[in-house]
Structure formats: structure tokens, C-alpha cells
C-alpha atoms as a PDB file:
ATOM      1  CA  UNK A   1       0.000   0.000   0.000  1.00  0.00           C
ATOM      2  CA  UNK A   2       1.372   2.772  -1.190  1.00  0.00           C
ATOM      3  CA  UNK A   3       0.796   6.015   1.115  1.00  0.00           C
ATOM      4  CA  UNK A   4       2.294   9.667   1.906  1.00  0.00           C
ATOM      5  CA  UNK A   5       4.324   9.877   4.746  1.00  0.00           C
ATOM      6  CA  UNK A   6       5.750  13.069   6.280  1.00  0.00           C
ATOM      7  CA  UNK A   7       9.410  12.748   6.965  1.00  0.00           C
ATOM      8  CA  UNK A   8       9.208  13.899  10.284  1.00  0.00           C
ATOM      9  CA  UNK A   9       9.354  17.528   9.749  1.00  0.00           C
ATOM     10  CA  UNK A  10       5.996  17.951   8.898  1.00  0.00           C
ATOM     11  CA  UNK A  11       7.278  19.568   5.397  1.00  0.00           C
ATOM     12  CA  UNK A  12       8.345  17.681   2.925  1.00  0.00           C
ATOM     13  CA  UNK A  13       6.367  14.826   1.542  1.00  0.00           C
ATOM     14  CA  UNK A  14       7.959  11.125   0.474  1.00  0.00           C
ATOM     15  CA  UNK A  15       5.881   7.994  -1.595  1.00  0.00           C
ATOM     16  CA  UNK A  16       6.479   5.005   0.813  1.00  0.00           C
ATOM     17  CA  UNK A  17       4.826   2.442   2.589  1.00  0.00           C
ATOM     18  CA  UNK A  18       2.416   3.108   5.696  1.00  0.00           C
ATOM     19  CA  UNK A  19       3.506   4.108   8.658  1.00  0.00           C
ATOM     20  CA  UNK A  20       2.650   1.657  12.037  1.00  0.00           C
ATOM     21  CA  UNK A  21       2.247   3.052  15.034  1.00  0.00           C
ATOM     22  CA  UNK A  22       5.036   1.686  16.097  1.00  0.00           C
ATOM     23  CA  UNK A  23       7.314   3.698  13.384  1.00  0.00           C
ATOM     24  CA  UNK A  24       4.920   6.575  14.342  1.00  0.00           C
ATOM     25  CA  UNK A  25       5.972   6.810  17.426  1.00  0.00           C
ATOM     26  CA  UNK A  26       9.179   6.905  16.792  1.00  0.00           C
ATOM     27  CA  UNK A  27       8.976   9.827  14.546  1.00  0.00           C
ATOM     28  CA  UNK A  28      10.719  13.272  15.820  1.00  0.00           C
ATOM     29  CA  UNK A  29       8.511  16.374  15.479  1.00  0.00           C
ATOM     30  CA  UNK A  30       8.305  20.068  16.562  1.00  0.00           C
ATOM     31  CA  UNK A  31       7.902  21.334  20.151  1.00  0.00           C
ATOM     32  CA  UNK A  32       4.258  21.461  20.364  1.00  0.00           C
ATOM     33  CA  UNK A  33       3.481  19.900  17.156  1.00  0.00           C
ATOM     34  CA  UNK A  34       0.379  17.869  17.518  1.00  0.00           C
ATOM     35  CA  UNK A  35      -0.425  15.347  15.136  1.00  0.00           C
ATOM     36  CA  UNK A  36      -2.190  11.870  14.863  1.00  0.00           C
ATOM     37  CA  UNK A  37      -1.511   8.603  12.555  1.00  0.00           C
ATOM     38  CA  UNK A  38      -4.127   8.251  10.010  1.00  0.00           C
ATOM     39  CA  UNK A  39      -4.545   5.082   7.897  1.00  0.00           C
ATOM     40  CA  UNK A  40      -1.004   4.803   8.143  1.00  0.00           C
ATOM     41  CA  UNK A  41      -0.299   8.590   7.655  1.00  0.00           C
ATOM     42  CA  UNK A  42       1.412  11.363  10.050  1.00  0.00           C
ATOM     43  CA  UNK A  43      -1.722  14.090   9.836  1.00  0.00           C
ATOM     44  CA  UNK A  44      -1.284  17.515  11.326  1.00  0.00           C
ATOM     45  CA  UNK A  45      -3.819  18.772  13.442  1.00  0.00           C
ATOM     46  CA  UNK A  46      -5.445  22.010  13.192  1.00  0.00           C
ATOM     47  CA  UNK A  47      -5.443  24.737  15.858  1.00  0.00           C
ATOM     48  CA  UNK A  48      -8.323  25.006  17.898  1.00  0.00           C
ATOM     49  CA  UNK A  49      -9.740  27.972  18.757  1.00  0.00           C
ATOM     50  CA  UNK A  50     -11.850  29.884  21.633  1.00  0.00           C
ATOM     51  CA  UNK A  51     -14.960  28.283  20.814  1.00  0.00           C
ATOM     52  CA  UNK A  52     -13.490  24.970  20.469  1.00  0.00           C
ATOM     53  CA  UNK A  53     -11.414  24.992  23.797  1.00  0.00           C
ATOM     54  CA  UNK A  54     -14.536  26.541  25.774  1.00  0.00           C
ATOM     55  CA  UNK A  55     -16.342  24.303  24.799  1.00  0.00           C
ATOM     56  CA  UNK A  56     -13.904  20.841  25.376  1.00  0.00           C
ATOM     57  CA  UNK A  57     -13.110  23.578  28.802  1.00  0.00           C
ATOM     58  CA  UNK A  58     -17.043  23.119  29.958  1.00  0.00           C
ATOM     59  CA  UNK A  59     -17.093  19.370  29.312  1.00  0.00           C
ATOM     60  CA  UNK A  60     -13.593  18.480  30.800  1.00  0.00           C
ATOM     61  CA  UNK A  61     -15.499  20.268  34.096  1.00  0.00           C
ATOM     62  CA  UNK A  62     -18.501  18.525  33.774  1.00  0.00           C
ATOM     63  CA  UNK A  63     -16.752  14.561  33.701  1.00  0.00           C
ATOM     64  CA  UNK A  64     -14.357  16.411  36.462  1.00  0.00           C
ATOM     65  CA  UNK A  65     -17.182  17.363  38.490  1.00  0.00           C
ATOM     66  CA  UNK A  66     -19.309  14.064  38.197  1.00  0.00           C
ATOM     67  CA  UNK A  67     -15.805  11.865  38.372  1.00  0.00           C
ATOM     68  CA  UNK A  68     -15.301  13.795  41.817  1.00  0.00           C
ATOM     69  CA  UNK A  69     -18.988  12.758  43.104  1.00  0.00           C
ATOM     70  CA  UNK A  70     -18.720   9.003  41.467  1.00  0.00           C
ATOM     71  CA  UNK A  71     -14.936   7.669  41.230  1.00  0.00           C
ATOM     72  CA  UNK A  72     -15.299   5.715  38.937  1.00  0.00           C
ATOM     73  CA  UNK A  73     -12.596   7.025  36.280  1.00  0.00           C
ATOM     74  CA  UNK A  74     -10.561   9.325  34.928  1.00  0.00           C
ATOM     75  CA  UNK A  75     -10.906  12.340  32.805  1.00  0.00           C
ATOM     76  CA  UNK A  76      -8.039  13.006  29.882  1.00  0.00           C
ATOM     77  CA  UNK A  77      -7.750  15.768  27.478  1.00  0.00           C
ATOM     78  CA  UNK A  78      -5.413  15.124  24.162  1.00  0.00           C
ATOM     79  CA  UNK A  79      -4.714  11.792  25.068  1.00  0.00           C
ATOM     80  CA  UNK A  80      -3.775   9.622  22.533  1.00  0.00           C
ATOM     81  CA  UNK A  81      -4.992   6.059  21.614  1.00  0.00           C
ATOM     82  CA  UNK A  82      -3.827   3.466  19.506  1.00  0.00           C
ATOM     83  CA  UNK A  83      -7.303   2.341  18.029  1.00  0.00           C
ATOM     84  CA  UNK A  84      -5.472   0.328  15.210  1.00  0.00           C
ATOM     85  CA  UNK A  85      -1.966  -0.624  13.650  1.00  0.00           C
ATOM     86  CA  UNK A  86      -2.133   2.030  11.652  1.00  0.00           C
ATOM     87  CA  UNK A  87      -4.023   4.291  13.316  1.00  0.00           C
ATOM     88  CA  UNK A  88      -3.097   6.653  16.760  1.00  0.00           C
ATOM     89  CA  UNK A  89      -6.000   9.599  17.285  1.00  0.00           C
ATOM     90  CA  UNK A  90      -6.322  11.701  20.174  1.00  0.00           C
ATOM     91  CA  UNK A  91      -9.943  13.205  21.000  1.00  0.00           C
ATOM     92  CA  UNK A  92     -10.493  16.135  22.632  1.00  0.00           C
ATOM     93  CA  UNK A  93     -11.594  14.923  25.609  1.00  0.00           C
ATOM     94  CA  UNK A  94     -11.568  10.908  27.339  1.00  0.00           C
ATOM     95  CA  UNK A  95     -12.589   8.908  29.982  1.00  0.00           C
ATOM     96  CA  UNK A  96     -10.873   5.558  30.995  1.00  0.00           C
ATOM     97  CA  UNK A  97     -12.989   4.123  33.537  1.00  0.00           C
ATOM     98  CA  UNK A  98     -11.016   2.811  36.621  1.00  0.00           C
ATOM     99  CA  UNK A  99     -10.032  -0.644  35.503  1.00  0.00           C
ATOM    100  CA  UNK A 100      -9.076   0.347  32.253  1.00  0.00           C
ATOM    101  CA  UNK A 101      -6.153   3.072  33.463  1.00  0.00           C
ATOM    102  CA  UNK A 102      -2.942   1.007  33.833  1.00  0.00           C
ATOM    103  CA  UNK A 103      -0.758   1.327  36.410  1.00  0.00           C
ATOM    104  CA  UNK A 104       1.931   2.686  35.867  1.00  0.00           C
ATOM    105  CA  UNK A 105       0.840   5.108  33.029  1.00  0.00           C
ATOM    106  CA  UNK A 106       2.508   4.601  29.738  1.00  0.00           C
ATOM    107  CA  UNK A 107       4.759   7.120  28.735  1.00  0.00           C
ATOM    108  CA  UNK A 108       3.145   7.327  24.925  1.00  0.00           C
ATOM    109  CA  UNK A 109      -0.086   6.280  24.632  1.00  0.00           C
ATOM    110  CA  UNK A 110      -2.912   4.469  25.758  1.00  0.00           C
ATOM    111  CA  UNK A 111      -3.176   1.025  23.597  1.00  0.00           C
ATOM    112  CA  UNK A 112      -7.064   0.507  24.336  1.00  0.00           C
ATOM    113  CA  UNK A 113      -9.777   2.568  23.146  1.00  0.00           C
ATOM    114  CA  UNK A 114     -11.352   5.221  25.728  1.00  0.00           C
ATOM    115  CA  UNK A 115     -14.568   3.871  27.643  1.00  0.00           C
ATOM    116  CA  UNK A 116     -15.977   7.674  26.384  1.00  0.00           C
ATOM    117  CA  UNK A 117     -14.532   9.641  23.285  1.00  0.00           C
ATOM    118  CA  UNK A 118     -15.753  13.122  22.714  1.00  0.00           C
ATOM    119  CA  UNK A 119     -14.853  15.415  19.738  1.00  0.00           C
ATOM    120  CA  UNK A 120     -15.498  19.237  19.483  1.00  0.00           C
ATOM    121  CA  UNK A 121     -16.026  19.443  15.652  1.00  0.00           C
ATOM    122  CA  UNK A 122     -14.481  22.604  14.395  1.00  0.00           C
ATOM    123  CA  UNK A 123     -12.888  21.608  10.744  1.00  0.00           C
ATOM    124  CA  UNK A 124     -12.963  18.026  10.162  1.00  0.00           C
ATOM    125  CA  UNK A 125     -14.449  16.979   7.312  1.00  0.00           C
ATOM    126  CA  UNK A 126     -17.594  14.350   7.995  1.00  0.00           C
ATOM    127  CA  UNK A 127     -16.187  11.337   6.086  1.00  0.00           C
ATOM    128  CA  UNK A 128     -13.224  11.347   8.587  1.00  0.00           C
ATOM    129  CA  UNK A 129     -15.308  12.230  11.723  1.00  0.00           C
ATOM    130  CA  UNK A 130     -17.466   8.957  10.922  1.00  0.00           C
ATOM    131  CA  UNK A 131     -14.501   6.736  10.601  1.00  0.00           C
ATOM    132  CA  UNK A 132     -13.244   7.876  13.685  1.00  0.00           C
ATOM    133  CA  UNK A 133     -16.424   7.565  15.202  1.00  0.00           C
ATOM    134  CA  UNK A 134     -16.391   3.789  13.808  1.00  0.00           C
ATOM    135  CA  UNK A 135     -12.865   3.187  15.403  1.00  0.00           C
ATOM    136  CA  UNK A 136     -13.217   4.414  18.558  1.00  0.00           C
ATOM    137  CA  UNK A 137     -16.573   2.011  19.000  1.00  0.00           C
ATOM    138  CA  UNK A 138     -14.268  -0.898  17.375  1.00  0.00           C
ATOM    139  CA  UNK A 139     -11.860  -0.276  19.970  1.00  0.00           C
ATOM    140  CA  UNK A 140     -14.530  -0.656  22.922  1.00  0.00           C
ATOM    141  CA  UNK A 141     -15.256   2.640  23.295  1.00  0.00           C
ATOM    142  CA  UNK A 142     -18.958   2.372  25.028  1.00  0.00           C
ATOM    143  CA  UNK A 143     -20.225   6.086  24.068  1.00  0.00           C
ATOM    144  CA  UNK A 144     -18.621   8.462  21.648  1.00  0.00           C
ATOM    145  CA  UNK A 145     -19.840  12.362  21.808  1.00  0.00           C
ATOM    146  CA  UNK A 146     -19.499  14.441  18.675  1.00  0.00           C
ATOM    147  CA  UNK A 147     -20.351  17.953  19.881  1.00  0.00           C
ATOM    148  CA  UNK A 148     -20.947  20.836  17.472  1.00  0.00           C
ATOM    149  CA  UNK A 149     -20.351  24.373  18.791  1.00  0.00           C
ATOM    150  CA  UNK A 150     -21.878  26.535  15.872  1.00  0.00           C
ATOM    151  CA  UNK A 151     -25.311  24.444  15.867  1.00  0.00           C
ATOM    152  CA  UNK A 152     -25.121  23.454  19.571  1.00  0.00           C
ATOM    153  CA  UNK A 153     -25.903  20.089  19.318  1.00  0.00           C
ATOM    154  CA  UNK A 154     -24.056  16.886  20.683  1.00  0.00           C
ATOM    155  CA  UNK A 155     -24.369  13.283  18.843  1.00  0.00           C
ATOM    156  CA  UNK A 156     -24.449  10.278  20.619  1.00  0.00           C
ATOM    157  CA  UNK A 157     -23.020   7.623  19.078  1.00  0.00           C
ATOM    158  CA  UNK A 158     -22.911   3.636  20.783  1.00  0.00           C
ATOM    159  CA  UNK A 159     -21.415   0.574  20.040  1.00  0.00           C
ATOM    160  CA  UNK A 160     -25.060  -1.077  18.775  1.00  0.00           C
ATOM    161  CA  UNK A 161     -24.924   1.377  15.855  1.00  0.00           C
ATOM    162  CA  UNK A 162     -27.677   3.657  17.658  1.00  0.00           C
ATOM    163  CA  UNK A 163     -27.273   7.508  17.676  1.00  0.00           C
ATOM    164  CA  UNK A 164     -29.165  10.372  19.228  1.00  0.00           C
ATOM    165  CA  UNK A 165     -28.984  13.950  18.707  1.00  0.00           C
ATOM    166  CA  UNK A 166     -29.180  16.434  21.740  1.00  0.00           C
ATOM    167  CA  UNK A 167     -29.828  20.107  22.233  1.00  0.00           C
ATOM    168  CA  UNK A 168     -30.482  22.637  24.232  1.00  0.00           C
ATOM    169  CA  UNK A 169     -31.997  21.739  27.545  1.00  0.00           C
ATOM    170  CA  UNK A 170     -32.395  18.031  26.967  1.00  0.00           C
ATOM    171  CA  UNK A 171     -30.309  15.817  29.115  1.00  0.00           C
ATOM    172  CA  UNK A 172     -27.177  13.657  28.051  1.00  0.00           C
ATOM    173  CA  UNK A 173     -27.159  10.775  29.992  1.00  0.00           C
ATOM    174  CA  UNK A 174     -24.931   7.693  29.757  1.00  0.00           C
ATOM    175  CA  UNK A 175     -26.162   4.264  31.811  1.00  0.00           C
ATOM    176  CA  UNK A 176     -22.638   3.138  32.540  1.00  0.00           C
ATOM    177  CA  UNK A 177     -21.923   6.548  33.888  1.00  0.00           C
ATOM    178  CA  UNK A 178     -23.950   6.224  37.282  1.00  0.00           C
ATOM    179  CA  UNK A 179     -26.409   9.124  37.952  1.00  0.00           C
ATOM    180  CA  UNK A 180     -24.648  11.278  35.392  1.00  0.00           C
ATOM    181  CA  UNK A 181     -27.180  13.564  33.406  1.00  0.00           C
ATOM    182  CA  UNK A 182     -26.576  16.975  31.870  1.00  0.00           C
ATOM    183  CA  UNK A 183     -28.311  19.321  29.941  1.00  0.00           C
ATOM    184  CA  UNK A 184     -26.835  19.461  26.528  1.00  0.00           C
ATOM    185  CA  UNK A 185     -26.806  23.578  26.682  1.00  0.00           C
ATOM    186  CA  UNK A 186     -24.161  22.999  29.912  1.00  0.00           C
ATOM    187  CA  UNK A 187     -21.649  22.694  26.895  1.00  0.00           C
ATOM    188  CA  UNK A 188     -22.133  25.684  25.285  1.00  0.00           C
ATOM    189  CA  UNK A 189     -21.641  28.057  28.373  1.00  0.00           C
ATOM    190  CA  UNK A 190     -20.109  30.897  27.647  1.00  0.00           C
ATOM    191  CA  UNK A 191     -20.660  31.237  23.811  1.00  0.00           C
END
């Protein structure tokens, strides 16, 4: 399989095989230069801006809050996974419940997928945002939250294929999260 491959300046571009995640992470890159392996390929990721970070700010509080209450995991932000040989993605926010955090904490990243994924949507396209929807669920994620600032809406995506759309003052719940329940609008403080 032939693929691009960044040679580890995030410049110029070579034809060669894909990268594993392995290879990945051995990869040298800018101070501060975040990036995730996609099929195979090193991907740069965008900036985020206030919206975005208020947002992912509100619902890293939120899990904080409700993990405080009901210990029963822990909250990351920009964590990254390896969902797949060839693929490493960090959401915006994740929770590993309790028996899923290992002890001691790897150095790179996590090699299971989060018990919750959520992504604040601000560029990606929807064709990637599915498959990484997709991935996180194959990886045993149990809910995965797609949250859109500019509408103010949150998807709900689970591993039996369902999905739910949420706004304003209806409640996001989750069953394996005990007693958590928020109102979708929570999210959006402050915009």
C-alpha cells in the first residue's frame, strides 16, 4: 500500500509504505506539534480555537465534576490512543474508567480505546469524523460524543450502531456513567 508519509518535519512529503504506530511513534517532530496517525499517515492537526477549547473547557469540568462525586474514572484531554496498527488519534476529551487506566501510566499512549470519546467538531471533514467515530466504538469505546459548537448540538453515538442527537436543555445521559445527566446547553456556556 502505497501512502504519503511526512518525513518527520511535517514539510516535505515522500511515496512510501504506511507508517505503524510503532514507526509513528518513533517519529521526531516540533515542540508542540500535535499530530495523529491516520490510515497509516502522520496528519497535522489544526489549531483550535476559543470556541473549540470553551467548549472541550465546559465538558472536561462537567466529567471532572461528576468523576469527583462518582470515582469511577478518569478524565483526559489530548490523550492519545492506539485504536489500530495504523491508526493513533487523540480526542479532545476521554474517559478511561477505573479498571481500564494502567498502572503505571505509559509514557506514549494508551493502547485501548477510551470507555468515552468526545470530539469538538471545528474543521474536520464528515467522512473522517465517521470513521473515527467507527474506530473508537471498534476499539470498545462504550459512548462516543461528537459535539458541534456553531449548531449546539451533541451526537451520541454507541457501540449497537444507535445515535441520538441532543440540544439545548435536553439531558445527556450515559447508563454506565452512574447518575450522570446533563443538559446538553451545559456545553455551550459561555458562547
Amino acid at each position: 500500500m502505497s501512502e504519503r508519509k511526512r518525513d518527520g518535519k511535517l514539510g516535505a512529503m515522500a511515496t512510501t509504505s504506511a507508517l505503524t504506530v510503532k514507526e509513528f511513534l518513533a517519529q521526531k517532530f516540533p515542540e508542540g506539534q500535535r499530530v495523529e496517525l491516520v490510515e497509516g499517515e502522520i496528519v497535522a492537526m489544526g489549531s483550535a480555537g476559543a470556541r473549540h477549547e470553551t467548549v472541550k473547557a465546559n465538558i472536561l469540568r462537567i466529567l471532572i465534576v461528576h468523576l469527583d462525586r462518582s470515582p469511577i474514572g478518569r478524565v483526559f484531554s489530548e490523550t492519545m490512543f492506539r485504536l489500530a496498527e495504523l491508526e493513533a488519534r487523540i480526542p479532545d476529551v476521554s474517559l478511561l474508567l477505573n479498571e481500564q487506566v494502567p498502572v503505571p501510566l505509559p509514557e506514549g499512549l494508551f493502547e485501548i480505546g477510551p470507555a468515552l470519546a468526545v470530539e469538538v467538531v471545528s474543521s474536520e471533514s464528515a467522512t473522517d469524523l465517521e470513521k473515527k467515530v467507527q474506530l473508537y466504538l471498534e476499539k470498545g469505546s462504550r459512548s462516543v460524543w461528537v459535539v458541534y459548537p456553531e449548531q449546539r448540538t451533541v451526537h451520541v453515538f454507541d457501540p449497537s450502531g444507535a445515535s441520538r442527537g441532543l440540544r439545548g436543555d435536553q439531558r445527556l445521559e450515559a447508563g454506565w456513567l452512574p447518575g450522570f445527566s446533563v443538559p446538553v446547553a451545559r456545553f455551550f456556556d459561555g458562547l
